[in-house]
C-alpha atoms as a PDB file:
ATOM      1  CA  UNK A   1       2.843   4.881  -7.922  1.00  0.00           C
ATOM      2  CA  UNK A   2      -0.640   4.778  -6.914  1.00  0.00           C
ATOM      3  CA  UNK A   3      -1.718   7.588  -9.229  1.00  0.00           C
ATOM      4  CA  UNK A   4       0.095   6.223 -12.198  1.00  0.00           C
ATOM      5  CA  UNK A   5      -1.712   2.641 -11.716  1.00  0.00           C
ATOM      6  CA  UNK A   6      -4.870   4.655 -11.743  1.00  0.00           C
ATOM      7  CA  UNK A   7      -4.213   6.656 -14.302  1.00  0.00           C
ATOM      8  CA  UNK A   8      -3.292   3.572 -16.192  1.00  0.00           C
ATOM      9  CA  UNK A   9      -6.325   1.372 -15.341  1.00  0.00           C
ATOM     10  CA  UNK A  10      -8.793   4.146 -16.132  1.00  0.00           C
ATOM     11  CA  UNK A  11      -7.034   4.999 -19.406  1.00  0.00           C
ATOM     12  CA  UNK A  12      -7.515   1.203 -20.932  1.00  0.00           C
ATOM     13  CA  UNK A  13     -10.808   1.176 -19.192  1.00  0.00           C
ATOM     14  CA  UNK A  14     -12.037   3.957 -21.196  1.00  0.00           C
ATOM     15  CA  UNK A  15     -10.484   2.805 -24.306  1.00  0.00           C
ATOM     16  CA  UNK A  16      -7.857   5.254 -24.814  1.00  0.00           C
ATOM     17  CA  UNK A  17      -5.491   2.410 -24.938  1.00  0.00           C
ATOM     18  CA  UNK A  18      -4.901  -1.455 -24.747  1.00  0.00           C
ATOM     19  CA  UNK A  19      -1.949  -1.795 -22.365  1.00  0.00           C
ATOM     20  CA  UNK A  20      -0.283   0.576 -20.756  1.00  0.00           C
ATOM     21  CA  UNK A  21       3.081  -0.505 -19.022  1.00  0.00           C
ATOM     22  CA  UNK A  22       3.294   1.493 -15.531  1.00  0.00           C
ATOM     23  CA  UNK A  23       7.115   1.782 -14.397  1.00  0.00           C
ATOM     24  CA  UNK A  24       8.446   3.036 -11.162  1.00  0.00           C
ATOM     25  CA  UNK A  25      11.538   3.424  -9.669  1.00  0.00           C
ATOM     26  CA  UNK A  26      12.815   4.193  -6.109  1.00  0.00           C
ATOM     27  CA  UNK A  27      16.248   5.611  -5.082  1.00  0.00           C
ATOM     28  CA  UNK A  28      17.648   6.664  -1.831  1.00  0.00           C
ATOM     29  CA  UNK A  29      21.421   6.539  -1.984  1.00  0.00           C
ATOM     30  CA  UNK A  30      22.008   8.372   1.168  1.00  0.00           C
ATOM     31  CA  UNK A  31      20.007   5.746   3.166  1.00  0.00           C
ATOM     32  CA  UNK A  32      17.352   7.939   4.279  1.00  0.00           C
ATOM     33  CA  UNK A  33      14.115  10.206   2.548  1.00  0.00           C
ATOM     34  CA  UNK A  34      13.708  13.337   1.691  1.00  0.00           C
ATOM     35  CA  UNK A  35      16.606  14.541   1.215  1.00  0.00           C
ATOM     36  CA  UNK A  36      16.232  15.492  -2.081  1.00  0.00           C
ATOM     37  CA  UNK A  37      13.354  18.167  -3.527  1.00  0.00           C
ATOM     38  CA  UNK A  38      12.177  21.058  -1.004  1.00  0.00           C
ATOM     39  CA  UNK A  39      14.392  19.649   1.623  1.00  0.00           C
ATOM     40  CA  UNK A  40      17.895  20.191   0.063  1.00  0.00           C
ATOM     41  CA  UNK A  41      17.340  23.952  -0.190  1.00  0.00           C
ATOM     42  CA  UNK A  42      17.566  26.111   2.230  1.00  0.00           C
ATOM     43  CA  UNK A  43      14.416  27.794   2.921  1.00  0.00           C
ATOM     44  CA  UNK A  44      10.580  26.276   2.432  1.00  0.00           C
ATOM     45  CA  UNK A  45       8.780  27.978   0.359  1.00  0.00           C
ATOM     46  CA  UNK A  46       4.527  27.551   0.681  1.00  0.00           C
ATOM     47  CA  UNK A  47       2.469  25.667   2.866  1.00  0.00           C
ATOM     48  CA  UNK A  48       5.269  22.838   3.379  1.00  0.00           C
ATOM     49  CA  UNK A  49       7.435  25.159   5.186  1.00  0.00           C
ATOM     50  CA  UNK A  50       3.978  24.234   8.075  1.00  0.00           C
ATOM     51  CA  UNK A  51       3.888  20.335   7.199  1.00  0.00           C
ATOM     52  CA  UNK A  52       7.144  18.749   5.882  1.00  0.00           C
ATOM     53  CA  UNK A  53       9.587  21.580   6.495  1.00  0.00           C
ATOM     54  CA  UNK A  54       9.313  21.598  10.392  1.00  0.00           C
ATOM     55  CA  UNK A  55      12.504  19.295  10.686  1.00  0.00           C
ATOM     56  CA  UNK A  56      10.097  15.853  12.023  1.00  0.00           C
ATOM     57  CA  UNK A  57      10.406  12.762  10.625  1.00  0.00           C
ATOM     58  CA  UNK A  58       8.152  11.632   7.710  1.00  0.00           C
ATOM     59  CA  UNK A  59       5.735   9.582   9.936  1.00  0.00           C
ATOM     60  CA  UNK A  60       5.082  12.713  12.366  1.00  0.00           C
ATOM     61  CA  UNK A  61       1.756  13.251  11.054  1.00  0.00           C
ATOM     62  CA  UNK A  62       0.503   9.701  11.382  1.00  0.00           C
ATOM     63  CA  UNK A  63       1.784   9.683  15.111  1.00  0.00           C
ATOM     64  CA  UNK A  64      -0.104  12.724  15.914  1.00  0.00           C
ATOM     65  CA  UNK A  65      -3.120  11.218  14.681  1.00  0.00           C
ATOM     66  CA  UNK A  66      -1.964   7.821  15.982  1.00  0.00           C
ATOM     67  CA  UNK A  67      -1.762   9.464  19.493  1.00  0.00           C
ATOM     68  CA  UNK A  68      -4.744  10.774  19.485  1.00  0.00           C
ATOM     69  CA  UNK A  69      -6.650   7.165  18.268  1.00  0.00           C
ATOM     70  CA  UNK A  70      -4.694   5.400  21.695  1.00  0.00           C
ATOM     71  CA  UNK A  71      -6.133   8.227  23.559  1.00  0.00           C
ATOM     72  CA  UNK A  72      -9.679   8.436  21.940  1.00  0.00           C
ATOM     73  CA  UNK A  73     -10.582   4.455  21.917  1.00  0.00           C
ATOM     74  CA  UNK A  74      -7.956   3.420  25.211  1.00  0.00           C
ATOM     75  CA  UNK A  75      -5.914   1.489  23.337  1.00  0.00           C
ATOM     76  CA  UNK A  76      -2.142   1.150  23.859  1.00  0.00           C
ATOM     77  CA  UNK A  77       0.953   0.941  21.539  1.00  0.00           C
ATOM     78  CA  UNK A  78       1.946  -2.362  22.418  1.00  0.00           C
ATOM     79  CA  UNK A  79      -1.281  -3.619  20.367  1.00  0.00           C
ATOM     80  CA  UNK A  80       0.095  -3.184  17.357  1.00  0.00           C
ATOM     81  CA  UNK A  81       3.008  -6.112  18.241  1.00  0.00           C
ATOM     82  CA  UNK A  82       1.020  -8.925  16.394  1.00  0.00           C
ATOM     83  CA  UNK A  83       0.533  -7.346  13.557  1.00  0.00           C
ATOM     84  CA  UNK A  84       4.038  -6.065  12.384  1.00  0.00           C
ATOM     85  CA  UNK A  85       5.396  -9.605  13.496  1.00  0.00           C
ATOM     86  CA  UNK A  86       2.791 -11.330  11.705  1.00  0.00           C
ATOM     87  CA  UNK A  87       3.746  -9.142   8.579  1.00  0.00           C
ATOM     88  CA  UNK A  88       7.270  -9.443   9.107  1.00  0.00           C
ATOM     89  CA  UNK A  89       6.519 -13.754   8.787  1.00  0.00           C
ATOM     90  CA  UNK A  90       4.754 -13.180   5.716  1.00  0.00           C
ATOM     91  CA  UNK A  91       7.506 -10.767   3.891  1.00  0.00           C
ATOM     92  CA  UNK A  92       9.847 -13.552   5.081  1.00  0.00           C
ATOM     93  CA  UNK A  93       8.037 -15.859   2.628  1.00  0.00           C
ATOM     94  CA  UNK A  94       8.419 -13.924  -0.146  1.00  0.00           C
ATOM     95  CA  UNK A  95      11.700 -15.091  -1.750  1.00  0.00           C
ATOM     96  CA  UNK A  96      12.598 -11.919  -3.666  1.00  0.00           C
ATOM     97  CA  UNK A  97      12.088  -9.764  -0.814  1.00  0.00           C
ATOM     98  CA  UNK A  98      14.708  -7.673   0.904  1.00  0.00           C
ATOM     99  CA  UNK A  99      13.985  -9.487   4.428  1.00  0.00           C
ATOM    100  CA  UNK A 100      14.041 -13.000   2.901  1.00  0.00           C
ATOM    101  CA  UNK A 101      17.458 -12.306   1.403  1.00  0.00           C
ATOM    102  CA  UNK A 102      19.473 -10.007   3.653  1.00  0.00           C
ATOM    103  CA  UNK A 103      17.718 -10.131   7.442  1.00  0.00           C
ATOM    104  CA  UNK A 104      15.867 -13.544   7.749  1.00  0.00           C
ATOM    105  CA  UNK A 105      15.318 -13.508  10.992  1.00  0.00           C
ATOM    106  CA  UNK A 106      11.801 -13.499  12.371  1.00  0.00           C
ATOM    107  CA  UNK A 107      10.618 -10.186  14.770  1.00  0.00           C
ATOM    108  CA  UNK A 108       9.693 -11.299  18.173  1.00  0.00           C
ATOM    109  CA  UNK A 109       6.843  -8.748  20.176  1.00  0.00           C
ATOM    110  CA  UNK A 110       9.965  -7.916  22.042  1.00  0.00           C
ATOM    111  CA  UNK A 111      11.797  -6.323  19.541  1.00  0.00           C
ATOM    112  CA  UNK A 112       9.118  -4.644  18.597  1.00  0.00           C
ATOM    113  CA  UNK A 113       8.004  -2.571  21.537  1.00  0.00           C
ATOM    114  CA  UNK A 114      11.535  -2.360  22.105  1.00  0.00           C
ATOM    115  CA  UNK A 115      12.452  -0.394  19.274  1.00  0.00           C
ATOM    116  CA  UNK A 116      13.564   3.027  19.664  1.00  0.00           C
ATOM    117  CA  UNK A 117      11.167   6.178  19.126  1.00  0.00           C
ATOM    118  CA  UNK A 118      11.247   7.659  15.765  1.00  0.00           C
ATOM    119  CA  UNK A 119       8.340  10.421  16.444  1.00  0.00           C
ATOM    120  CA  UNK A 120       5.919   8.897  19.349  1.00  0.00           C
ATOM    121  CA  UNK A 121       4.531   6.437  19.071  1.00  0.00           C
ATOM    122  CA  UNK A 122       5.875   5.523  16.124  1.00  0.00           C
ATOM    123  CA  UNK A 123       8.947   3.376  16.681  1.00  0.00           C
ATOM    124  CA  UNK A 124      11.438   2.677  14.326  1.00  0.00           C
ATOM    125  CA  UNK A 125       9.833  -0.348  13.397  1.00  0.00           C
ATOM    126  CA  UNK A 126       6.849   1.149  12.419  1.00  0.00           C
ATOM    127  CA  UNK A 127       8.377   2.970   9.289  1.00  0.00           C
ATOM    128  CA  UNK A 128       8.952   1.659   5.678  1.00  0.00           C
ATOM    129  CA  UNK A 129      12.975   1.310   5.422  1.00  0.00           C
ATOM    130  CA  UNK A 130      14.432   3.456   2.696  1.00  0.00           C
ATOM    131  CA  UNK A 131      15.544   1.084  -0.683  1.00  0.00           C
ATOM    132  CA  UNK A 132      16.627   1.248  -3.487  1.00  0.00           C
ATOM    133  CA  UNK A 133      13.625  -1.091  -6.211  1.00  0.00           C
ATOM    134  CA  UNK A 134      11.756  -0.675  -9.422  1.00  0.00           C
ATOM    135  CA  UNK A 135       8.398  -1.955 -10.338  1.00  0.00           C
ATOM    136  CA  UNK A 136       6.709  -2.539 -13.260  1.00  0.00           C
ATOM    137  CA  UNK A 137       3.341  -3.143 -14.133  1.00  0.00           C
ATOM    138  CA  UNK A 138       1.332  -4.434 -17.300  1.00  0.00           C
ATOM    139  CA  UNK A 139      -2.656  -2.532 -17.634  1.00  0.00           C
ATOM    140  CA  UNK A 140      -4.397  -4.418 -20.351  1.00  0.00           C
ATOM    141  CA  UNK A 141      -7.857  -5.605 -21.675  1.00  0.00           C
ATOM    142  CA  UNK A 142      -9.261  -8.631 -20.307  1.00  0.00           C
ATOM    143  CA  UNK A 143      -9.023 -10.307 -23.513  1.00  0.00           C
ATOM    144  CA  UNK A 144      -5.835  -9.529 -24.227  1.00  0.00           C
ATOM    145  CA  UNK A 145      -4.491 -11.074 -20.630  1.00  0.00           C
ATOM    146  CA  UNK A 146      -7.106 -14.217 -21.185  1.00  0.00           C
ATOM    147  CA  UNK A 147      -4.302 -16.515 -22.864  1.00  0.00           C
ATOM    148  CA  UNK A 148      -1.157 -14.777 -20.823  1.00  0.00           C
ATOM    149  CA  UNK A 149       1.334 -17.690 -19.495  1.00  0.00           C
ATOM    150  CA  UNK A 150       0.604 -15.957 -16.142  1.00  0.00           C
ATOM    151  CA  UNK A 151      -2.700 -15.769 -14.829  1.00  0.00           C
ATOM    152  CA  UNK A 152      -3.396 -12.220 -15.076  1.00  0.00           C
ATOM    153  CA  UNK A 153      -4.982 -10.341 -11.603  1.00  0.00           C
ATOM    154  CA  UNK A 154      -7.983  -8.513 -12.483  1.00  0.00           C
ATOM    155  CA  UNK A 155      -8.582  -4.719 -11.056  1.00  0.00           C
ATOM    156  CA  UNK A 156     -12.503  -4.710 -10.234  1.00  0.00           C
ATOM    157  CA  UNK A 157     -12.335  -1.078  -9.121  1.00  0.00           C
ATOM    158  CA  UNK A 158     -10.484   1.657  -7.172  1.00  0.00           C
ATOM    159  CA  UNK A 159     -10.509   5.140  -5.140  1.00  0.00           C
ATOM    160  CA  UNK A 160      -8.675   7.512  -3.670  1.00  0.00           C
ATOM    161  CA  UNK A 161      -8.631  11.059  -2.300  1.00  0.00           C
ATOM    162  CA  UNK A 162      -6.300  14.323  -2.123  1.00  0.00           C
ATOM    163  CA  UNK A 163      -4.679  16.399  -4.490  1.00  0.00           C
ATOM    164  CA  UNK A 164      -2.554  15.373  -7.295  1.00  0.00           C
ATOM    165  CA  UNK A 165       0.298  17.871  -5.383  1.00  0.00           C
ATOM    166  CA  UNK A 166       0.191  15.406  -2.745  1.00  0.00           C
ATOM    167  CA  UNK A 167      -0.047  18.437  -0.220  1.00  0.00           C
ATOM    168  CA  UNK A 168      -3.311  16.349   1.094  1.00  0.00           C
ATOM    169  CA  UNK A 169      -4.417  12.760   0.918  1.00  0.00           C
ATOM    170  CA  UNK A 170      -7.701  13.592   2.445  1.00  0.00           C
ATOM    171  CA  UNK A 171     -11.603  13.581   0.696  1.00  0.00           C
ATOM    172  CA  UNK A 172     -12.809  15.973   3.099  1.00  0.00           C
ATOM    173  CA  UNK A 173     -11.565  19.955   3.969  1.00  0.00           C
ATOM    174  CA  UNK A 174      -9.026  19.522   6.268  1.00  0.00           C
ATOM    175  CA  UNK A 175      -9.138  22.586   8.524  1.00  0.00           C
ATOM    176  CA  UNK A 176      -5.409  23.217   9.222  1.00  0.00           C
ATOM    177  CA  UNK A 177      -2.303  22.029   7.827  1.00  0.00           C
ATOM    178  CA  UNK A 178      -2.319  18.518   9.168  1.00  0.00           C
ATOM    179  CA  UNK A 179      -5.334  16.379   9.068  1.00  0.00           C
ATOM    180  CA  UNK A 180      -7.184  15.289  12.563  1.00  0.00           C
ATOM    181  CA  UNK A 181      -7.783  11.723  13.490  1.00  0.00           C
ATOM    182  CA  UNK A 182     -11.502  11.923  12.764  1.00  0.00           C
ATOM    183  CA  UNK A 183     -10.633  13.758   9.458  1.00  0.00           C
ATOM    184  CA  UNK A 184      -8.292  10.603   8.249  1.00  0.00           C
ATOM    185  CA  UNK A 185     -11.069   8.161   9.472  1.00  0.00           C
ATOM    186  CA  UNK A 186     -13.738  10.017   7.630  1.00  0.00           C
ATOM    187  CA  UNK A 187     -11.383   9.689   4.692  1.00  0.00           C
ATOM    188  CA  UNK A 188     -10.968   5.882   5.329  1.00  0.00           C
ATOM    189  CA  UNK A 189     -14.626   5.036   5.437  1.00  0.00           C
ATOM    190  CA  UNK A 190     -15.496   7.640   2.359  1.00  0.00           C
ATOM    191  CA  UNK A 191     -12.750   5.244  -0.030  1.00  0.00           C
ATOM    192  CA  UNK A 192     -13.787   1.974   1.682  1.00  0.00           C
ATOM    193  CA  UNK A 193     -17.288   2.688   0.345  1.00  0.00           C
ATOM    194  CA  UNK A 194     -16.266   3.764  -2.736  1.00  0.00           C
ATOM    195  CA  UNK A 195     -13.481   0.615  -3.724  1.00  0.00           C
ATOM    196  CA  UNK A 196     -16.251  -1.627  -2.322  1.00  0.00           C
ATOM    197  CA  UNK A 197     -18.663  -0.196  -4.662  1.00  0.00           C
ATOM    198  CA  UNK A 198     -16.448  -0.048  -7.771  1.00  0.00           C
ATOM    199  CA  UNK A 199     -15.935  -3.878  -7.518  1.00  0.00           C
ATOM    200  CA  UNK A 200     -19.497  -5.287  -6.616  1.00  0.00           C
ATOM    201  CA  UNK A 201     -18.175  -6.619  -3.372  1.00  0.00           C
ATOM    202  CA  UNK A 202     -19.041  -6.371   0.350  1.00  0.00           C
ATOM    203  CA  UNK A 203     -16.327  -5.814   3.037  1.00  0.00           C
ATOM    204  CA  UNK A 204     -17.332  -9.881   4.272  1.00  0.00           C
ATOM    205  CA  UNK A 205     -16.685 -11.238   0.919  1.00  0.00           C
ATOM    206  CA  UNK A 206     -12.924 -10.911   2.046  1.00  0.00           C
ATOM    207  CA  UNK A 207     -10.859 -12.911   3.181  1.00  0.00           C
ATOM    208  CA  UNK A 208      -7.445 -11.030   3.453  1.00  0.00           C
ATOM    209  CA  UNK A 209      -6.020  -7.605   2.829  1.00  0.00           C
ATOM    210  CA  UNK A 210      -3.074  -6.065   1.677  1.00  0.00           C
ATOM    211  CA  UNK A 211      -3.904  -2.186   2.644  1.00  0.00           C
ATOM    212  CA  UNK A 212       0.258  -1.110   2.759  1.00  0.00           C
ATOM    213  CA  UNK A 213       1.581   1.661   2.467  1.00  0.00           C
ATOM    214  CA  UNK A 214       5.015   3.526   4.085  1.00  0.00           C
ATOM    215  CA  UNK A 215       3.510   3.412   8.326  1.00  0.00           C
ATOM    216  CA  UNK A 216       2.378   0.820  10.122  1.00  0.00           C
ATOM    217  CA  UNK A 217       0.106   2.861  12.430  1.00  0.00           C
ATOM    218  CA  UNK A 218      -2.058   3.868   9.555  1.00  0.00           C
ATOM    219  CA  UNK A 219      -3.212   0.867   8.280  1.00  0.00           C
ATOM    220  CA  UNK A 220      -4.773   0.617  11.588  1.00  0.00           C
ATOM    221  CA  UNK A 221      -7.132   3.659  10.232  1.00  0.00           C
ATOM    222  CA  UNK A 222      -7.190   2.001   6.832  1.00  0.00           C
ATOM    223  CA  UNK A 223      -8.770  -1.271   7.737  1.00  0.00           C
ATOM    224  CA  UNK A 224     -11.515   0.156  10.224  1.00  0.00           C
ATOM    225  CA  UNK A 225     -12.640   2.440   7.100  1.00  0.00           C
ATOM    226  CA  UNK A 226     -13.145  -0.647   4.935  1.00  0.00           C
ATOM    227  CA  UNK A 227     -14.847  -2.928   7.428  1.00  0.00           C
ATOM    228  CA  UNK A 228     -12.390  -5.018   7.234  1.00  0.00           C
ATOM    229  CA  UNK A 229     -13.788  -8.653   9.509  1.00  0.00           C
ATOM    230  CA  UNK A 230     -16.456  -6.472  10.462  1.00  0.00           C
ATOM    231  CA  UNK A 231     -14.312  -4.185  12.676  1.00  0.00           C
ATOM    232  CA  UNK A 232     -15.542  -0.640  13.281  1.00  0.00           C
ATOM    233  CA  UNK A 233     -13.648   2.405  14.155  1.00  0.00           C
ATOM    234  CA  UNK A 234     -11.431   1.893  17.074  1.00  0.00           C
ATOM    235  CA  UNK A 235     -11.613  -2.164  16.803  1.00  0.00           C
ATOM    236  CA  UNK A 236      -8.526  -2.483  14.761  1.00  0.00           C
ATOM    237  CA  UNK A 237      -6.057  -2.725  17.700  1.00  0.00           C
ATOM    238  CA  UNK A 238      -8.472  -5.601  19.176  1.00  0.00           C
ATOM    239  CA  UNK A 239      -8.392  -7.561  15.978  1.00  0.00           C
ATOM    240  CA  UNK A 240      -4.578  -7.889  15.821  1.00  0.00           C
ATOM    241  CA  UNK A 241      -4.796  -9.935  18.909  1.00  0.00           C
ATOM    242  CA  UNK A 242      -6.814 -12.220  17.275  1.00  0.00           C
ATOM    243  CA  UNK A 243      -4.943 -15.388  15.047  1.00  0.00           C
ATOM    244  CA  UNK A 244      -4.471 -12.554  11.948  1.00  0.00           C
ATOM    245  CA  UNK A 245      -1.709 -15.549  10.134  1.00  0.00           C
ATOM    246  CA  UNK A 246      -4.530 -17.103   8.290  1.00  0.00           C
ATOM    247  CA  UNK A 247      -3.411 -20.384   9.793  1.00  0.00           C
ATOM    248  CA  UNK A 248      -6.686 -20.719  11.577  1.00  0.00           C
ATOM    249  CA  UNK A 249      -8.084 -21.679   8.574  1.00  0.00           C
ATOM    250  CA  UNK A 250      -6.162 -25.060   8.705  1.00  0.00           C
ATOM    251  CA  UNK A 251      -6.779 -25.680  11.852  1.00  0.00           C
ATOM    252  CA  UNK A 252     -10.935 -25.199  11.500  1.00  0.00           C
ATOM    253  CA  UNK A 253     -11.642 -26.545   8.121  1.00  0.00           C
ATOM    254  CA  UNK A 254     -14.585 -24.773   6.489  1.00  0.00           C
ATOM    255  CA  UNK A 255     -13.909 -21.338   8.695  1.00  0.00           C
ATOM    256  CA  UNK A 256     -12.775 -17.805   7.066  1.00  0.00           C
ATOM    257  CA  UNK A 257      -9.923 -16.860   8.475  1.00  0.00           C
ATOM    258  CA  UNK A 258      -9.053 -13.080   8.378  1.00  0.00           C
ATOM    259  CA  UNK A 259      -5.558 -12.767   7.180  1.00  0.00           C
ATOM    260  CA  UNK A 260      -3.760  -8.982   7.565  1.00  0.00           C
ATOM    261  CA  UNK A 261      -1.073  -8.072   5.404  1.00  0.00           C
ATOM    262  CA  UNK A 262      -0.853 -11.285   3.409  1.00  0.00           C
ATOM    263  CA  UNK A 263       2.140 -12.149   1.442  1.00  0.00           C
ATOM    264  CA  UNK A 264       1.720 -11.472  -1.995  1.00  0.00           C
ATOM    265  CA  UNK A 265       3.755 -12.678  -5.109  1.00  0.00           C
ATOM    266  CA  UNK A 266       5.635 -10.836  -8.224  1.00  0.00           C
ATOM    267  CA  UNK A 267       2.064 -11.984 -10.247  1.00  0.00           C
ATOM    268  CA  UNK A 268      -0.292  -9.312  -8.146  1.00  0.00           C
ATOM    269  CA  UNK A 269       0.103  -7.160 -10.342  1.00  0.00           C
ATOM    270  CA  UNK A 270      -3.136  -5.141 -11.336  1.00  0.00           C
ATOM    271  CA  UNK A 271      -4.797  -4.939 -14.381  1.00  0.00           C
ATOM    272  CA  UNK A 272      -8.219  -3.695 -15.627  1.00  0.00           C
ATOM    273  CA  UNK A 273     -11.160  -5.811 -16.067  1.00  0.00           C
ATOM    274  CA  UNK A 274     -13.207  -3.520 -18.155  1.00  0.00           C
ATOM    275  CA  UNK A 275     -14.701  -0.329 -16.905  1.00  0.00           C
ATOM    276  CA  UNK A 276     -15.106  -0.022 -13.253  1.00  0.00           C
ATOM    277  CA  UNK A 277     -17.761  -1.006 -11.773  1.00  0.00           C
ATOM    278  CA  UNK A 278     -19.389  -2.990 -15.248  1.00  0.00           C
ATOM    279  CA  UNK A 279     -18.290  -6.388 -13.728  1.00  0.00           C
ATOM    280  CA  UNK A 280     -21.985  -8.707 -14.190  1.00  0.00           C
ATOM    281  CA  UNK A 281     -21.502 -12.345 -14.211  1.00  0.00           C
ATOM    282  CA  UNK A 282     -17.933 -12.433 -14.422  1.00  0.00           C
END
């Protein structure tokens, strides 16, 4: 989805269109991924019979690296507790969300470090669950979503890194089949330069992120490569014990608070605000 959105943004931003309408849709009727594609036959066939075709779970490779963060910085699984229970109280406030609807019960730190081992130390709770959703999203001009009913979200700028295959996410040449720890972080800080760039912005003019995708573990990586509150690498873990709910801010009236994993509405939705990186007084 990512690479469609950017495709999108960069092809109004250049002027090849006005608005582009980005759709996705995600199916897993069995209840479980991959089971479709490479998987379903039966051999593997180039260098994913090394990476996905060993018979591990999809977060494998973000354990490995996860493992090797605890052991580099002396950090410890259980740090991680705030944060998915803090972003398990925010997806419960989004009314249209699968939680909010079918399991509205809030996570307790318990549960969490309770949860069985998926590929250590990722638990069971640190994976995306397998759904079945669609998603679409609007890429216009900024004059054309000036008078929109909704108040249009504006895309200031974006990166990324890896090959369009998807056989690597990384920026820099990954020396075996699976990138290192230090090789994902160096990845991290290379894109949190570059999206901080594209929109004119320093990592302390925010106030919350949203850095999601499928594993918990990595967004620890993630957030240390954007500077994120000022962390640095290996500080992550020490910020989720921190007040992350952004209810500090109430409590301390002219404070930032530094809000992880904030719940965001149906109307963040991104669209292009001119070229990247042209944004002046605006």
């Amino acid at each position: 989805m990512s690479m469609a959105l950017a495709a999108a943004v960069e092809a109004v931003g250049e002027g090849l269109t006005h608005t582009c309408v980005v759709v996705k849709g995600w199916h897993n009727l069995e209840g479980r991924y991959n089971h479709g594609g490479p998987n379903s036959l039966p051999t593997v066939s180039g260098s994913r019979k090394w990476i996905g075709g060993m018979a591990g779970p999809a977060c494998y490779r973000t354990a490995m690296q996860f493992q090797r963060y605890l052991e580099k910085y002396k950090k410890s699984h259980e740090m991680m507790a705030p944060f998915v229970v803090n972003s398990r109280r925010n997806g419960l406030l989004f009314p249209e969300g699968y939680f909010a609807q079918h399991r509205p019960e809030p996570l307790t730190p318990e549960e969490y470090n309770d949860a069985r081992w998926i590929a250590k130390p990722a638990n069971l709770l640190d994976n995306d669950m397998p759904v079945h959703t669609s998603a679409a999203y609007v890429i216009t001009t900024a004059e054309r979503a000036g008078d929109l009913r909704q108040k249009p979200v504006y895309v200031l700028g974006h990166a990324g890194a890896g090959e369009l295959t998807g056989r690597s996410y990384s920026s820099v040449n990954v020396r075996s089949t699976i990138e290192t720890l230090e090789e994902v972080e160096e990845t991290a800080a290379s894109n949190g330069r570059k999206i901080l760039e594209a929109a004119g912005i320093r990592a302390n003019d925010l106030s919350f992120e949203n850095m999601y995708d499928g594993f918990t573990l990595f967004h620890v990586f993630h957030i240390e490569g954007l500077g994120f509150a000022g962390i640095k690498r290996g500080e992550a873990l020490d910020l989720f014990q921190t007040d992350i709910s952004g209810r500090a801010r109430d409590r301390a009236p002219g404070t930032r608070s530094r809000r992880s994993r904030s719940d965001l509405g149906p109307d963040h939705a991104f669209r292009r605000r001119r070229a990247l990186g042209r944004l002046s007084g605006q």
